[in-house]
C-alpha atoms as a PDB file:
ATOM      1  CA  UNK A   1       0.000   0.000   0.000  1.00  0.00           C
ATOM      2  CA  UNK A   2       0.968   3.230  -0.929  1.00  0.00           C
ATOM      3  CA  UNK A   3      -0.101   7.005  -0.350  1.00  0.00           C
ATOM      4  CA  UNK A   4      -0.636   9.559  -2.773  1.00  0.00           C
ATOM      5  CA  UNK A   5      -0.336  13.310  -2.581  1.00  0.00           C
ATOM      6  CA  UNK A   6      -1.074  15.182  -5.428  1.00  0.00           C
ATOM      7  CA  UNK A   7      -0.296  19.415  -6.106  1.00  0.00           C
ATOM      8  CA  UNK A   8      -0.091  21.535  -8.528  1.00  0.00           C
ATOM      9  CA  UNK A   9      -3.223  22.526  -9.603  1.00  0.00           C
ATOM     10  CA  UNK A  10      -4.920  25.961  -9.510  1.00  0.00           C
ATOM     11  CA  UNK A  11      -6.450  28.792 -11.531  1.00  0.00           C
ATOM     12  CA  UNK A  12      -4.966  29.053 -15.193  1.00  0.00           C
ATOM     13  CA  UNK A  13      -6.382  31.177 -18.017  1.00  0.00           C
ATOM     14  CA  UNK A  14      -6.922  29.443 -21.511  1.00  0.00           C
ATOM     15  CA  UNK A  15      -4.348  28.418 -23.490  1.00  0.00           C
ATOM     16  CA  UNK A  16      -2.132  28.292 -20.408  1.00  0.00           C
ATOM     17  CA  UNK A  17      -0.126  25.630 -18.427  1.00  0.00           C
ATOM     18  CA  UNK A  18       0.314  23.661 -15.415  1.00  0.00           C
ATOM     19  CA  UNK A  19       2.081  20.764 -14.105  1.00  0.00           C
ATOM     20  CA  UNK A  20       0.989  18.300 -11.514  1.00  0.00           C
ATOM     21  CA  UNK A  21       2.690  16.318  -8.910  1.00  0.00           C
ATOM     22  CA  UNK A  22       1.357  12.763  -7.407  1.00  0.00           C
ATOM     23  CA  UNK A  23       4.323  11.978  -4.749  1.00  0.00           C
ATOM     24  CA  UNK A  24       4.196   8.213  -3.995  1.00  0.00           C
ATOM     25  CA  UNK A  25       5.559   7.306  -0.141  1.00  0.00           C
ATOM     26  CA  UNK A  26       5.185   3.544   1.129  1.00  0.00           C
ATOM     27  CA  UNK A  27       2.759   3.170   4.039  1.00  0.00           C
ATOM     28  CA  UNK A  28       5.645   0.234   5.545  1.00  0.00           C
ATOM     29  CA  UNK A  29       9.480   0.115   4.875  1.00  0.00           C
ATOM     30  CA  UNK A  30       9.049  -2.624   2.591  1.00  0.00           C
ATOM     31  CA  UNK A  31      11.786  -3.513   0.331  1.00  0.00           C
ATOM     32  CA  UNK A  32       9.062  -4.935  -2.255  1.00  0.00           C
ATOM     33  CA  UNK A  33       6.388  -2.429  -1.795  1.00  0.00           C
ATOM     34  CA  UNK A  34       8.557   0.254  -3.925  1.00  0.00           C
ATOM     35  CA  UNK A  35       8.098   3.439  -6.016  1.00  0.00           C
ATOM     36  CA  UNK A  36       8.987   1.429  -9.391  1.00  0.00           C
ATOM     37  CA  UNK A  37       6.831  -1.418  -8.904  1.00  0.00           C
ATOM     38  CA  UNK A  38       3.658   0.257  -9.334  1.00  0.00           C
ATOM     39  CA  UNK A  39       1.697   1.447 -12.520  1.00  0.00           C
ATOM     40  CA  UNK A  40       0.672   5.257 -12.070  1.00  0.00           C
ATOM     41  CA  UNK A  41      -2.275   6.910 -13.971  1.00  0.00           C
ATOM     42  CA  UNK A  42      -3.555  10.626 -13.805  1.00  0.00           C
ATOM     43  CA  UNK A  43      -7.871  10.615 -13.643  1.00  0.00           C
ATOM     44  CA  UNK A  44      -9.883  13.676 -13.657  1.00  0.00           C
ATOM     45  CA  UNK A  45     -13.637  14.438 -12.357  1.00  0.00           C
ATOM     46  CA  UNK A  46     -15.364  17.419 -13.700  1.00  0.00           C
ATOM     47  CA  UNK A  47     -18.849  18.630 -11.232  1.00  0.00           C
ATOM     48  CA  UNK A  48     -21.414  15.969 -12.540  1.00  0.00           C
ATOM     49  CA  UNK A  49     -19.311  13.524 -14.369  1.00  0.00           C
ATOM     50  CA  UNK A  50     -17.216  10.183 -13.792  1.00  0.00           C
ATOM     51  CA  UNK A  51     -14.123   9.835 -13.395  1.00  0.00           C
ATOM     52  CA  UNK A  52     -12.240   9.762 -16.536  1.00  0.00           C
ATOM     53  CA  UNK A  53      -8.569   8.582 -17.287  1.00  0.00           C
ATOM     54  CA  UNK A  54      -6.153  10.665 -18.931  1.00  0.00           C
ATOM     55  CA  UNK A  55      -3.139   8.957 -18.779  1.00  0.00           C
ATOM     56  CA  UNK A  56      -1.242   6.551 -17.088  1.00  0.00           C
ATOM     57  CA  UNK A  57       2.641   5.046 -17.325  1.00  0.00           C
ATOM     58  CA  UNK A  58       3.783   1.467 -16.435  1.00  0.00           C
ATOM     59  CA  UNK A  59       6.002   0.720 -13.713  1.00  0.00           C
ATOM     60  CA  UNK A  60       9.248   0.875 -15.870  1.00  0.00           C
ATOM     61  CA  UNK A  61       7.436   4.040 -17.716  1.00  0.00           C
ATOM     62  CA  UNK A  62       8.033   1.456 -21.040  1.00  0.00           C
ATOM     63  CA  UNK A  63       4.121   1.944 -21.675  1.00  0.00           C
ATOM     64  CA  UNK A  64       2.140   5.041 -21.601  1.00  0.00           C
ATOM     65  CA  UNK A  65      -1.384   5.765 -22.526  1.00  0.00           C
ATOM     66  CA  UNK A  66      -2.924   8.723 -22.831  1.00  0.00           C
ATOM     67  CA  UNK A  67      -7.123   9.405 -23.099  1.00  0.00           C
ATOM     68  CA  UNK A  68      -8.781  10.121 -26.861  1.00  0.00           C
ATOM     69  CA  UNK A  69      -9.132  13.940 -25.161  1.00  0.00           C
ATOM     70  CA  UNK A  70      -5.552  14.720 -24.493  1.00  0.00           C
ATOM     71  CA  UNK A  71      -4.904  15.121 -27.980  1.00  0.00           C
ATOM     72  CA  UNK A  72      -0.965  16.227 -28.082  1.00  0.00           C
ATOM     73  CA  UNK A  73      -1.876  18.494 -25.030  1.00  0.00           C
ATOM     74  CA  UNK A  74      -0.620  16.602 -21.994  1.00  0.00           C
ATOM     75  CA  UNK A  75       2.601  14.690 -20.874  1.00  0.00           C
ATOM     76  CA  UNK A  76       2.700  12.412 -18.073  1.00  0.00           C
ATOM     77  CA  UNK A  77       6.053  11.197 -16.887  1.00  0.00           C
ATOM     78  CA  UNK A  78       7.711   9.934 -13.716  1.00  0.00           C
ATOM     79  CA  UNK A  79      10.628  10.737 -11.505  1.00  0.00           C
ATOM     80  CA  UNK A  80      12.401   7.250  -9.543  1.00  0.00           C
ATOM     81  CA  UNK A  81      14.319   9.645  -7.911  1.00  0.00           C
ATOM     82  CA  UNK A  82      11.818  11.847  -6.219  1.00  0.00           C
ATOM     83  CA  UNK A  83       9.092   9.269  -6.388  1.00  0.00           C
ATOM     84  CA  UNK A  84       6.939  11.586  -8.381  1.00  0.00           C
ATOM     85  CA  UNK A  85       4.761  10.979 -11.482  1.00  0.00           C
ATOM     86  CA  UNK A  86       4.058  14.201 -13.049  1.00  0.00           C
ATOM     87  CA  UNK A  87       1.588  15.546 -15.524  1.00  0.00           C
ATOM     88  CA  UNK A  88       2.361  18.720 -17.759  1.00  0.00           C
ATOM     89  CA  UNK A  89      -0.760  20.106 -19.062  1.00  0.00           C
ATOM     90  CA  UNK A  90      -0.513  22.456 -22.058  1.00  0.00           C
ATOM     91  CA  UNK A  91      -2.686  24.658 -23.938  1.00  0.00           C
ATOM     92  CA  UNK A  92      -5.221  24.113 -21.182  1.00  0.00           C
ATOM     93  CA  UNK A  93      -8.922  24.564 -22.412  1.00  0.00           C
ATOM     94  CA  UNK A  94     -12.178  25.874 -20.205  1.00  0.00           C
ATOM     95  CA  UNK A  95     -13.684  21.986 -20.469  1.00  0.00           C
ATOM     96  CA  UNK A  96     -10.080  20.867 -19.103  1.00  0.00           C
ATOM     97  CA  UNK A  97     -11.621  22.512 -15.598  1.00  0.00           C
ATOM     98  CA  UNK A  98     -12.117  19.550 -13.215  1.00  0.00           C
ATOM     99  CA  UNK A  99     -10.551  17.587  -9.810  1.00  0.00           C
ATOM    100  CA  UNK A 100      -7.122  15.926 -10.793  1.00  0.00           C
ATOM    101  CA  UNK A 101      -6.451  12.353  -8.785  1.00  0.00           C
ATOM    102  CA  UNK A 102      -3.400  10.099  -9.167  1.00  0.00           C
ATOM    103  CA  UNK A 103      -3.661   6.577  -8.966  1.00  0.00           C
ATOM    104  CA  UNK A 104      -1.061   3.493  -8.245  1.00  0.00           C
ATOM    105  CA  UNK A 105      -1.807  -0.222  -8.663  1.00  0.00           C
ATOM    106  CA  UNK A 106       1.131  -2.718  -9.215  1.00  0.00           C
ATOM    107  CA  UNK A 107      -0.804  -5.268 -11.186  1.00  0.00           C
ATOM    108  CA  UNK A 108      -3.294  -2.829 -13.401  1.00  0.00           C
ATOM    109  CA  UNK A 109      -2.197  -0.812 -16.120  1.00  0.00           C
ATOM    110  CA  UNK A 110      -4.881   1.268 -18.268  1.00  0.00           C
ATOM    111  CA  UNK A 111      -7.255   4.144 -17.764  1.00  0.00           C
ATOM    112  CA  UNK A 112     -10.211   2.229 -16.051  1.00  0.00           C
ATOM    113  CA  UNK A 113     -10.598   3.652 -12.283  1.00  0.00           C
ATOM    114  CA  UNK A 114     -11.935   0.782 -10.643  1.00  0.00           C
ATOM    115  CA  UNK A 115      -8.720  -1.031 -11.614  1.00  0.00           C
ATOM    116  CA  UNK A 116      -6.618   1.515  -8.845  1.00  0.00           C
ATOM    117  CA  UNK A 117      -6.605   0.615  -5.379  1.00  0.00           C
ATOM    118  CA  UNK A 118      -4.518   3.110  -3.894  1.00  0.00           C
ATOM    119  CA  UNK A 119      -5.807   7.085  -5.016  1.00  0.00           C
ATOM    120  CA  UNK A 120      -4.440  10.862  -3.696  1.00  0.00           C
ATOM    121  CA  UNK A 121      -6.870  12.877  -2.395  1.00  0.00           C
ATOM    122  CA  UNK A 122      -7.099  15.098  -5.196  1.00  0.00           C
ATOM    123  CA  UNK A 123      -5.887  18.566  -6.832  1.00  0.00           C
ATOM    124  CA  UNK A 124      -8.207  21.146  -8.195  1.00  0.00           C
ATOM    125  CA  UNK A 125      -7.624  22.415 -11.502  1.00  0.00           C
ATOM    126  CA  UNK A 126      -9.705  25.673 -12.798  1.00  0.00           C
ATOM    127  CA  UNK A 127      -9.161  27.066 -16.029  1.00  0.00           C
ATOM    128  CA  UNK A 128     -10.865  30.296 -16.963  1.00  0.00           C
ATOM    129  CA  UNK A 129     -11.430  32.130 -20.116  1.00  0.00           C
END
């Protein structure tokens, strides 16, 4: 088990950018239960709405996915070092307003939610005309 703590987000006009942070910190010392074992993906709720995926990177970071609606726009990569996934979001659009979660899992990889069992509490990203 591992806990997530995302940052980052916050009021952006359109067109503009930000980049998120989803620190990953084992709840035990164990040797196994590790930064690079786990599959990380990025998921965003807008008010009314499901949680959607928009991107997530293996383990290794050999596989990456990104959601139909990124579209060029968004960049997810990860840090061993700092045990940090990031996700740099660019030309940011008024529909791109929403919550921002991270999510870990060390045997799912994709963009399904219910896949995840370990999720950050969330980052708020606004993006105003």
């Amino acid at each position: 088990q591992v806990q997530l703590v995302e940052s980052g987000g916050g009021l952006v006009q359109t067109g503009g950018s930000l980049r998120l942070s989803c620190v990953v910190t084992a709840f035990t010392p164990d040797a196994d239960d590790i930064f690079d074992t786990y599959n990380i993906s990025w998921f965003r709720q807008a008010p009314g709405k499901g949680r959607a995926g928009i991107a997530a990177i293996g383990a290794s970071a050999s596989y990456i996915y990104y959601g139909d609606f990124v579209q060029g726009r968004f960049t997810i990569f990860r840090d061993s070092a700092k045990s940090t996934v990031y996700l740099q979001m660019n030309s940011l659009k008024t529909e791109d307003t929403a919550y921002y979660y991270c999510a870990a899992d060390r045997e799912y990889f994709g963009l399904g939610p219910g896949g995840y069992h370990n999720w950050g509490q969330g980052t708020q990203v606004t993006v105003s005309l």
